[in-house]
C-alpha atoms as a PDB file:
ATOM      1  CA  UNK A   1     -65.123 -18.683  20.440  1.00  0.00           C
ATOM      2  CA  UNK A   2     -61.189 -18.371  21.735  1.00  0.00           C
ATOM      3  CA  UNK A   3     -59.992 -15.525  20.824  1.00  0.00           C
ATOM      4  CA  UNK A   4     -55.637 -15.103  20.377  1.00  0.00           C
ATOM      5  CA  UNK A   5     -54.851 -11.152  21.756  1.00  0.00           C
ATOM      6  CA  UNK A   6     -51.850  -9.007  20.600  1.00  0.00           C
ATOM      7  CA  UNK A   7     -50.268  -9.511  24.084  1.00  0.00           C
ATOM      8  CA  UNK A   8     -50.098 -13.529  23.275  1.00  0.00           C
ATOM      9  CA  UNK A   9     -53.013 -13.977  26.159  1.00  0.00           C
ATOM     10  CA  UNK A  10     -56.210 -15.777  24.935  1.00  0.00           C
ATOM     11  CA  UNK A  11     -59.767 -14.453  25.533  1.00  0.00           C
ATOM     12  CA  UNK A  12     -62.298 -17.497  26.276  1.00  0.00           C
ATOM     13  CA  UNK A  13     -65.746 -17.031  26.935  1.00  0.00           C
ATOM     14  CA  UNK A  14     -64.947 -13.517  27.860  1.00  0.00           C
ATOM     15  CA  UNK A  15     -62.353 -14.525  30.127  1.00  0.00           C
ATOM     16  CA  UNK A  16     -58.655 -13.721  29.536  1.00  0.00           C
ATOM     17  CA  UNK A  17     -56.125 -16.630  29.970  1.00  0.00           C
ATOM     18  CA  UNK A  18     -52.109 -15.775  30.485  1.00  0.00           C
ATOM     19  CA  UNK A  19     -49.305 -17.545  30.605  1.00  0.00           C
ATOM     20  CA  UNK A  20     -48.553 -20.040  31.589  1.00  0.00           C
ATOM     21  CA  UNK A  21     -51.207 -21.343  32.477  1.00  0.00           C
ATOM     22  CA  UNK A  22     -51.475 -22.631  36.309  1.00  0.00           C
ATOM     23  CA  UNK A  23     -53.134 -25.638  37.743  1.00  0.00           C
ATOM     24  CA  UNK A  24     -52.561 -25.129  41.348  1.00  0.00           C
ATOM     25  CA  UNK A  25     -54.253 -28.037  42.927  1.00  0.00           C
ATOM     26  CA  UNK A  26     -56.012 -31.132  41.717  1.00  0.00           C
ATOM     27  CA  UNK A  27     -55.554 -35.371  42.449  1.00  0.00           C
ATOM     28  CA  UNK A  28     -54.722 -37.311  39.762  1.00  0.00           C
ATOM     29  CA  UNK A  29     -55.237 -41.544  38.920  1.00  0.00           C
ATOM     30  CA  UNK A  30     -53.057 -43.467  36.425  1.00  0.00           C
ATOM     31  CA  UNK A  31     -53.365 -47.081  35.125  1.00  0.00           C
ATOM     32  CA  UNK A  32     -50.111 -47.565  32.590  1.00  0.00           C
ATOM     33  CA  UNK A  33     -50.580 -50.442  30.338  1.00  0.00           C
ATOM     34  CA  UNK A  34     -48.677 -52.048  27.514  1.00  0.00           C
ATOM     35  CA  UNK A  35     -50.328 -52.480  24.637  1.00  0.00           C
ATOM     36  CA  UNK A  36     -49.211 -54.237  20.826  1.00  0.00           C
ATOM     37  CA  UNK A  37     -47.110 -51.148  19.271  1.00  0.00           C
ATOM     38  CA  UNK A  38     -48.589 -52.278  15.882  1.00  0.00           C
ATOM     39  CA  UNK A  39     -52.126 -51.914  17.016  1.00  0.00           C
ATOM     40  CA  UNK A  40     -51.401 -48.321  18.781  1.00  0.00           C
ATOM     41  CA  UNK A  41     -49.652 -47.259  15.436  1.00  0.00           C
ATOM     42  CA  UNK A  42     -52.361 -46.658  13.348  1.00  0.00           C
ATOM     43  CA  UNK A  43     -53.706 -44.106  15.785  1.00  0.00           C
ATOM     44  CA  UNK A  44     -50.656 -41.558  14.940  1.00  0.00           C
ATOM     45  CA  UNK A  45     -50.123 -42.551  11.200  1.00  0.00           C
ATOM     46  CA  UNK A  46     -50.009 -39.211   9.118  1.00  0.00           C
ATOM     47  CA  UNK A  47     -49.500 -37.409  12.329  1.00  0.00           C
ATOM     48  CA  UNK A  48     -45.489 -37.155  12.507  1.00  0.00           C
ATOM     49  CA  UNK A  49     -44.824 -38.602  15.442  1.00  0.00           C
ATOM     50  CA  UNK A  50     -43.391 -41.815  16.339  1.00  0.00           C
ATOM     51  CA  UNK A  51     -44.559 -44.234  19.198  1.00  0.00           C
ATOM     52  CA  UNK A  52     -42.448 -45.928  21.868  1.00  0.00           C
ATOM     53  CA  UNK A  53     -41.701 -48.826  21.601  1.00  0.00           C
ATOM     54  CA  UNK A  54     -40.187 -51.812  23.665  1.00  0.00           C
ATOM     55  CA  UNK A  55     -40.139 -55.603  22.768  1.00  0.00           C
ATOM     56  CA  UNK A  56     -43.142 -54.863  20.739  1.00  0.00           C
ATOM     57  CA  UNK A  57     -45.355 -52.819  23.708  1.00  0.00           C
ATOM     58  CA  UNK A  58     -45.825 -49.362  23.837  1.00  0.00           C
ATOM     59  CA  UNK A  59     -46.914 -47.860  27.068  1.00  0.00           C
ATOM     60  CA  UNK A  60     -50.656 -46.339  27.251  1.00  0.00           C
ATOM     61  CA  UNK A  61     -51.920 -43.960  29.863  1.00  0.00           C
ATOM     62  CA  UNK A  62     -55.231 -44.461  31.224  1.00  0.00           C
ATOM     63  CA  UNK A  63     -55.373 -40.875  33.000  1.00  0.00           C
ATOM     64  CA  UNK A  64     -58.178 -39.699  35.781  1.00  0.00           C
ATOM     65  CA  UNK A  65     -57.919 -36.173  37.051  1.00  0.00           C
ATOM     66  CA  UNK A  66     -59.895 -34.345  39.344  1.00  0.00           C
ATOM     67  CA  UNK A  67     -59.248 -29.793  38.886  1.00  0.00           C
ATOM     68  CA  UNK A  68     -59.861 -28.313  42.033  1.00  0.00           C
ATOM     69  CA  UNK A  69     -58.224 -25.225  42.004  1.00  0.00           C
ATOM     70  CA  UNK A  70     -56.424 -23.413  38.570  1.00  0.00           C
ATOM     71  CA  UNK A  71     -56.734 -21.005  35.784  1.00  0.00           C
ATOM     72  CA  UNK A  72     -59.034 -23.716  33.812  1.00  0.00           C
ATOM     73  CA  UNK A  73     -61.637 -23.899  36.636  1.00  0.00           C
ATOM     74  CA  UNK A  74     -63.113 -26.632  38.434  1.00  0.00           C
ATOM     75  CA  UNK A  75     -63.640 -29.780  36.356  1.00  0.00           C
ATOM     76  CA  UNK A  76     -62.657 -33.743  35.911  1.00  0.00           C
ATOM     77  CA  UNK A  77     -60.835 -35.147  33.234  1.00  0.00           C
ATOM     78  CA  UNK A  78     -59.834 -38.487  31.624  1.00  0.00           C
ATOM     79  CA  UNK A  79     -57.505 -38.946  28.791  1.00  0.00           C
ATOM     80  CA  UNK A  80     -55.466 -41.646  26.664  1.00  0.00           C
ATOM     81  CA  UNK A  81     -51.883 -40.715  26.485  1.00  0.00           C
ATOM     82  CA  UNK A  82     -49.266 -42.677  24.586  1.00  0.00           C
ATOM     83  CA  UNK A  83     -45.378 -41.713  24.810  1.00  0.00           C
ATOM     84  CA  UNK A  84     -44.159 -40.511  21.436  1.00  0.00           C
ATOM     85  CA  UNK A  85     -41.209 -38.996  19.900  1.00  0.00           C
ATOM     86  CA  UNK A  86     -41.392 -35.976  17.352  1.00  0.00           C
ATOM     87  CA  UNK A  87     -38.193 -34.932  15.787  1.00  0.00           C
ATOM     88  CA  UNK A  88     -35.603 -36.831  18.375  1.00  0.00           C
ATOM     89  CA  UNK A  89     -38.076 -35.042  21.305  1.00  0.00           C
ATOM     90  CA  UNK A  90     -39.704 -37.142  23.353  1.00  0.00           C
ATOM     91  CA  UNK A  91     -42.949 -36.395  24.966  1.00  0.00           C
ATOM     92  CA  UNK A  92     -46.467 -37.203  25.522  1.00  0.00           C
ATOM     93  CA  UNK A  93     -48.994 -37.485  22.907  1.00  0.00           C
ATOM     94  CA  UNK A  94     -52.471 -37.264  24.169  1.00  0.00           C
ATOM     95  CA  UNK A  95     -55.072 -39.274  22.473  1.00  0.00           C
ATOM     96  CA  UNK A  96     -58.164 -38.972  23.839  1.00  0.00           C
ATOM     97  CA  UNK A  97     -59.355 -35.947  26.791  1.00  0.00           C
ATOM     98  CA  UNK A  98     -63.223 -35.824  28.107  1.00  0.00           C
ATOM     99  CA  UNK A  99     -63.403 -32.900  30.048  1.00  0.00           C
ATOM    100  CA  UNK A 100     -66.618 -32.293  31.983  1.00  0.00           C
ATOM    101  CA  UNK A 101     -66.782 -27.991  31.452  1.00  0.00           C
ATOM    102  CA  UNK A 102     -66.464 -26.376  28.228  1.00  0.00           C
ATOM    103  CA  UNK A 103     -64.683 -23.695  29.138  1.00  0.00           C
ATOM    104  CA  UNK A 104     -61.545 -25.998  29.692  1.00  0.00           C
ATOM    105  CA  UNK A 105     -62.622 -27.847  26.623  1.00  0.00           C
ATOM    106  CA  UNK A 106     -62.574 -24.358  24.599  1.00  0.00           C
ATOM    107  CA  UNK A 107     -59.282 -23.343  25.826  1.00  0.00           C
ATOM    108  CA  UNK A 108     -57.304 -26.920  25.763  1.00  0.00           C
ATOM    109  CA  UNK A 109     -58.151 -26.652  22.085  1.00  0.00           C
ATOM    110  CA  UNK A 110     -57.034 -23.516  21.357  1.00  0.00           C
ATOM    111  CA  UNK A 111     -54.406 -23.018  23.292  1.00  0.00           C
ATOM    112  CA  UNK A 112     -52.308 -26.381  23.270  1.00  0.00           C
ATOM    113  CA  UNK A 113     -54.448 -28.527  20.121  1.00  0.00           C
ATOM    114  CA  UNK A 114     -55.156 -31.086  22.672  1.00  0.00           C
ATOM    115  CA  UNK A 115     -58.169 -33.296  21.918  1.00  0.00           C
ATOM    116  CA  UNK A 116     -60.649 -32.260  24.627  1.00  0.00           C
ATOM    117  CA  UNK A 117     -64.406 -33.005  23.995  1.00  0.00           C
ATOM    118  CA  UNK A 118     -67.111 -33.122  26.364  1.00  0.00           C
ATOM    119  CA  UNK A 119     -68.278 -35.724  28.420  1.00  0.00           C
ATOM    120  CA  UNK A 120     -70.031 -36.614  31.864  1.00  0.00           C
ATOM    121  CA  UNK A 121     -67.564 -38.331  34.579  1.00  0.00           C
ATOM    122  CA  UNK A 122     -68.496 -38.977  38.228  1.00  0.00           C
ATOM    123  CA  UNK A 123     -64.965 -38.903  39.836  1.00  0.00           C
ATOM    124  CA  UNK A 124     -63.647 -40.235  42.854  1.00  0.00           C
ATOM    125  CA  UNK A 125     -59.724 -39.858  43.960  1.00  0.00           C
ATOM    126  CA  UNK A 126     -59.624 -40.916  47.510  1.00  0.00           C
ATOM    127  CA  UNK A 127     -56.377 -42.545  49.272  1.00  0.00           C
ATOM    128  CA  UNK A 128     -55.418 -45.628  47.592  1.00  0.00           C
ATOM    129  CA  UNK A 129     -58.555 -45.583  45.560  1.00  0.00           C
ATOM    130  CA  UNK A 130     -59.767 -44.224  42.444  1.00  0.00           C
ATOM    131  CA  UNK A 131     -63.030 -44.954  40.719  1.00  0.00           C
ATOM    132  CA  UNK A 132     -64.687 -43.070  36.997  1.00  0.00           C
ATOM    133  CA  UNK A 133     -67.744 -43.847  35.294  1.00  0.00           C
ATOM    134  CA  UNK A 134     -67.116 -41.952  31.854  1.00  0.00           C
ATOM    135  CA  UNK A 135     -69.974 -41.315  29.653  1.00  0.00           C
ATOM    136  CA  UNK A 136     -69.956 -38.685  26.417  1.00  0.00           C
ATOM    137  CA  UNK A 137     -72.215 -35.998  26.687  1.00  0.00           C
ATOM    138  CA  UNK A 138     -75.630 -38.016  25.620  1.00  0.00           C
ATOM    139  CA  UNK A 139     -74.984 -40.478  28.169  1.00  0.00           C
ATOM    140  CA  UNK A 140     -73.560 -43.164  25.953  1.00  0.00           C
ATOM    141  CA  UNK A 141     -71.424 -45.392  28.512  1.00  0.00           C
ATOM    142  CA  UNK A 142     -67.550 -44.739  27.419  1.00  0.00           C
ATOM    143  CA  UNK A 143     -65.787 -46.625  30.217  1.00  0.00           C
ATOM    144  CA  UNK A 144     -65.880 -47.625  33.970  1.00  0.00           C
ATOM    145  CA  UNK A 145     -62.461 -47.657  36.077  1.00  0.00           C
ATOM    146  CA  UNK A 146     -61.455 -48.729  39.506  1.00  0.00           C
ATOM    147  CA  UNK A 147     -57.712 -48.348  40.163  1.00  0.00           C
ATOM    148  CA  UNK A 148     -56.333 -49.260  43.431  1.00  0.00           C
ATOM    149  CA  UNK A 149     -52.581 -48.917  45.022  1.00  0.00           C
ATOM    150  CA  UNK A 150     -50.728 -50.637  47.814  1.00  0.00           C
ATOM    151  CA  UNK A 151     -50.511 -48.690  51.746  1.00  0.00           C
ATOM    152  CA  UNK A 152     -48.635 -46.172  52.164  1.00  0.00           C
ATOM    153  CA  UNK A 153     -47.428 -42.928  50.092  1.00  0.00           C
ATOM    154  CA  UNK A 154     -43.930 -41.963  49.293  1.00  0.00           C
ATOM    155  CA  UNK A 155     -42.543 -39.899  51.675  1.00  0.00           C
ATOM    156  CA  UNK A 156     -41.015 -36.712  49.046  1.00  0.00           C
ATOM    157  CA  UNK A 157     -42.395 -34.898  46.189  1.00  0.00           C
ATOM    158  CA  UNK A 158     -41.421 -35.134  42.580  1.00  0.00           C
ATOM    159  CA  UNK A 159     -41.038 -32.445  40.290  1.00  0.00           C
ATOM    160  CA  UNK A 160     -40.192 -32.741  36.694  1.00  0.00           C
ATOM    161  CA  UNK A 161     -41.264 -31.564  33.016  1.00  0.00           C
ATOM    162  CA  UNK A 162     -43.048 -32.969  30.048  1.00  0.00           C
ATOM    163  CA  UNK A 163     -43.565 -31.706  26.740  1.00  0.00           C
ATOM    164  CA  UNK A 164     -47.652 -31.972  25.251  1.00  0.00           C
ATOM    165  CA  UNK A 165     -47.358 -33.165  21.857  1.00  0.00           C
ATOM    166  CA  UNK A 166     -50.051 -32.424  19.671  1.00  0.00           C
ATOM    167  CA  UNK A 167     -50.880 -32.642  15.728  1.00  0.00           C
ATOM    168  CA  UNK A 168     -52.794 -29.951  14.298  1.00  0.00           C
ATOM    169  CA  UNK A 169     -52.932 -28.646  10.745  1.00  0.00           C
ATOM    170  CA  UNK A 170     -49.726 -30.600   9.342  1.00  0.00           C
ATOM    171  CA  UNK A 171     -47.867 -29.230  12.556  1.00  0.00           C
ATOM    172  CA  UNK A 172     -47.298 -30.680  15.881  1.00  0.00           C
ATOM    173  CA  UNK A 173     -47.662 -28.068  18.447  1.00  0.00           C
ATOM    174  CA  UNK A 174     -45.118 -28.777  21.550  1.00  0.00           C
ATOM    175  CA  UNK A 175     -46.384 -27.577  24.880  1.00  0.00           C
ATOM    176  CA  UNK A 176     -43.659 -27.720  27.880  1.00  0.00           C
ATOM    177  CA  UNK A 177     -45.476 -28.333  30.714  1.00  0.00           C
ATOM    178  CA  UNK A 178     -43.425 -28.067  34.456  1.00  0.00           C
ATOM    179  CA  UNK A 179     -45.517 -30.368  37.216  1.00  0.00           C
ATOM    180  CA  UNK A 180     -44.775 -30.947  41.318  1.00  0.00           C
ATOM    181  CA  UNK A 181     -46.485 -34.119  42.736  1.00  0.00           C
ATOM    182  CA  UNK A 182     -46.671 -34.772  46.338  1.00  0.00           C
ATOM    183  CA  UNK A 183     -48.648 -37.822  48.057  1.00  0.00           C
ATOM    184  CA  UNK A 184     -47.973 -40.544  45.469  1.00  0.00           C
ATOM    185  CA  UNK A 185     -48.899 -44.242  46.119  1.00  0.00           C
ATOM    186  CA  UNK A 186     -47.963 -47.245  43.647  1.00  0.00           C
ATOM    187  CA  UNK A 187     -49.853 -50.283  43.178  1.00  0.00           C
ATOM    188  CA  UNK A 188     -50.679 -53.092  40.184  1.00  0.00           C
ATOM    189  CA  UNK A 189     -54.223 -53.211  40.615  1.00  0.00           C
ATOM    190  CA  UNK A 190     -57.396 -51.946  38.166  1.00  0.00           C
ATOM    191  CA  UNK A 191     -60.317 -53.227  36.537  1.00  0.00           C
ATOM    192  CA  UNK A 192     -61.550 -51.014  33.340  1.00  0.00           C
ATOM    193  CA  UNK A 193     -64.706 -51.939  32.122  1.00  0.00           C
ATOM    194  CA  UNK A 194     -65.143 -50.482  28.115  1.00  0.00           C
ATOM    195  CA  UNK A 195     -68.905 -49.447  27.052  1.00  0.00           C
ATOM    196  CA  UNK A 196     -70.054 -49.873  23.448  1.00  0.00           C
ATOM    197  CA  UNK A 197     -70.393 -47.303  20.112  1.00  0.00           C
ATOM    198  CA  UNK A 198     -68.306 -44.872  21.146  1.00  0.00           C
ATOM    199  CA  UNK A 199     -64.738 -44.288  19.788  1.00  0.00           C
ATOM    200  CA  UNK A 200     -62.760 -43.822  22.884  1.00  0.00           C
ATOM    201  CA  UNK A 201     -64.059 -47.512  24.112  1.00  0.00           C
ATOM    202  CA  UNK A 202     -63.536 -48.897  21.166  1.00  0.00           C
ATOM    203  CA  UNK A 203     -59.866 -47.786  20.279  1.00  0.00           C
ATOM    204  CA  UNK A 204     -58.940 -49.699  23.878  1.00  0.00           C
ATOM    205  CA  UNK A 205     -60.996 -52.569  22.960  1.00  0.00           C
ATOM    206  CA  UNK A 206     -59.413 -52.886  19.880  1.00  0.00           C
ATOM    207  CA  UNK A 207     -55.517 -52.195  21.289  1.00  0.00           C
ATOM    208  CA  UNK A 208     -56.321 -55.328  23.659  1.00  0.00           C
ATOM    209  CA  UNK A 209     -56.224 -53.448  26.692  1.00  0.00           C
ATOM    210  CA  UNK A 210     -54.125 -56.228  28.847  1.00  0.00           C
ATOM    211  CA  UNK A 211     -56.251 -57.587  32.330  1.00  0.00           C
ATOM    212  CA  UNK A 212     -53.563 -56.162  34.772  1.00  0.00           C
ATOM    213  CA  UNK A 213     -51.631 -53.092  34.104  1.00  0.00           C
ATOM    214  CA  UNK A 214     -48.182 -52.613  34.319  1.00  0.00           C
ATOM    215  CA  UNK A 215     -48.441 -49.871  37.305  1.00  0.00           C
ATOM    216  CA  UNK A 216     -51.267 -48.141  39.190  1.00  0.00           C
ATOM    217  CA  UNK A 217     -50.439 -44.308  40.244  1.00  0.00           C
ATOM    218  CA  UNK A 218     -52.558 -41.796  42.613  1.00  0.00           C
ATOM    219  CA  UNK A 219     -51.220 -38.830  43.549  1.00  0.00           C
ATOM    220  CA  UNK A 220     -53.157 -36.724  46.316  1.00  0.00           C
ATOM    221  CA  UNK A 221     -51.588 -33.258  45.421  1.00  0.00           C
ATOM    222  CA  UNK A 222     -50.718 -32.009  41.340  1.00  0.00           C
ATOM    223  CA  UNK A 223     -49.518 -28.637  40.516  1.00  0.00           C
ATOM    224  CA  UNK A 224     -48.096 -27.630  37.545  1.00  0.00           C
ATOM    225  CA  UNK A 225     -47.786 -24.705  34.819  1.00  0.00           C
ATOM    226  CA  UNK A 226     -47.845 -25.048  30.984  1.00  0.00           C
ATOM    227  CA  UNK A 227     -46.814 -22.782  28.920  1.00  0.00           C
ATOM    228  CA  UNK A 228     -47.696 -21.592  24.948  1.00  0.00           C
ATOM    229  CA  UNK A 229     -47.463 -23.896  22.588  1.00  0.00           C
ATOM    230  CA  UNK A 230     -44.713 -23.908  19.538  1.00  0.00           C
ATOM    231  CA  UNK A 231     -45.006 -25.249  16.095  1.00  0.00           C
ATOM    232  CA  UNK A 232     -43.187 -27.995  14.428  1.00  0.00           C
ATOM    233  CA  UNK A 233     -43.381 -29.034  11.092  1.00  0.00           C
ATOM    234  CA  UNK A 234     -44.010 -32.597  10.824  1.00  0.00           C
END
């Protein structure tokens, strides 16, 4: 049970959360696709927010996260992110996010509305390669992944912000979130292999998740803070 305190802190599992919120290290995978903006629409209908589109394609995020060290604990993560745009605000609306603890699945819900649920991921962020094998919590095979970059890293960090974007309760709750990447390798190449009877796998099978993705991302070293979430009406 999360708890909201008079000081605007959250109590989790009798553990009190601030903000913001700090991830301080963890390595992080992406595989960006683009999929039929018609297909991805019905996934955000009745939600108030509006998908990117361009020439027909909206960009999906196939995301693969490894927590090492933060407020959250230590866990893995995978998530289905889309961008969207709520109100003339762009940001990212996050689909889908197995987490592998529940306290981070506790507090990602109450804190920010993001759709965490539980699920079993053995993880692997090393270098140029990245592998998952994501199953839900009774071992029903979600997804496998193997992403894979081209030598070399670039040679500066990146900082920048995002907004979270997520519907709850006829709202959207906006979540500004302020990241610093370091160690980041680009590539074109990963193989995603979708399981059966569970929703996650079949939303991608049905968006026609293309062979090759548009970009492959790993990043050895992601910090970043997020902060309380606000209320929107839709």
């Amino acid at each position: 049970m999360a708890t909201h305190l008079e000081d605007g802190s959250w109590e989790i599992q009798g553990r009190r959360l601030g903000f913001p919120v700090r991830i301080t290290e963890a390595a992080a995978a992406c595989a960006t696709y683009l999929v039929r903006t018609d297909r991805a629409r019905r996934l955000v209908e009745g939600t108030g927010l509006e998908l990117l589109s361009f020439a027909g394609r909206t960009p999906l995020f196939l995301a693969l996260i490894d927590y090492r060290v933060n407020d959250l604990g230590d866990y893995d993560e995978a998530g289905v992110a889309f961008l969207a745009r709520h109100r003339g605000r762009t940001g990212t609306y996050i689909h889908q996010l197995p987490v592998t603890q529940t306290f981070t699945m506790e507090a990602g819900r109450a804190l920010w509305g993001l759709p965490k649920w539980l699920g079993r991921a053995e993880l692997a962020i090393d270098g140029r390669d990245a592998t998952c094998h994501l199953a839900d919590d009774a071992g029903r095979h979600v997804l496998t992944a193997a992403l894979r970059t081209l030598p070399g890293r670039l040679p500066w960090p990146v900082s920048g912000g995002v907004a979270a974007l997520a519907p709850r309760d006829g709202e959207v709750l906006v979540s500004p979130v302020r990241a610093r990447l370091s160690g980041i390798r680009v590539g074109r190449s990963a193989t995603v292999v979708l399981g059966g009877g569970h929703a996650m796998a079949d939303e991608l099978r049905a968006l026609g998740l293309p062979r090759r993705p548009l970009l492959t991302t790993i990043v050895d070293h992601v910090a970043f803070e997020m902060d309380p979430a606000s209320a929107v009406g839709r």
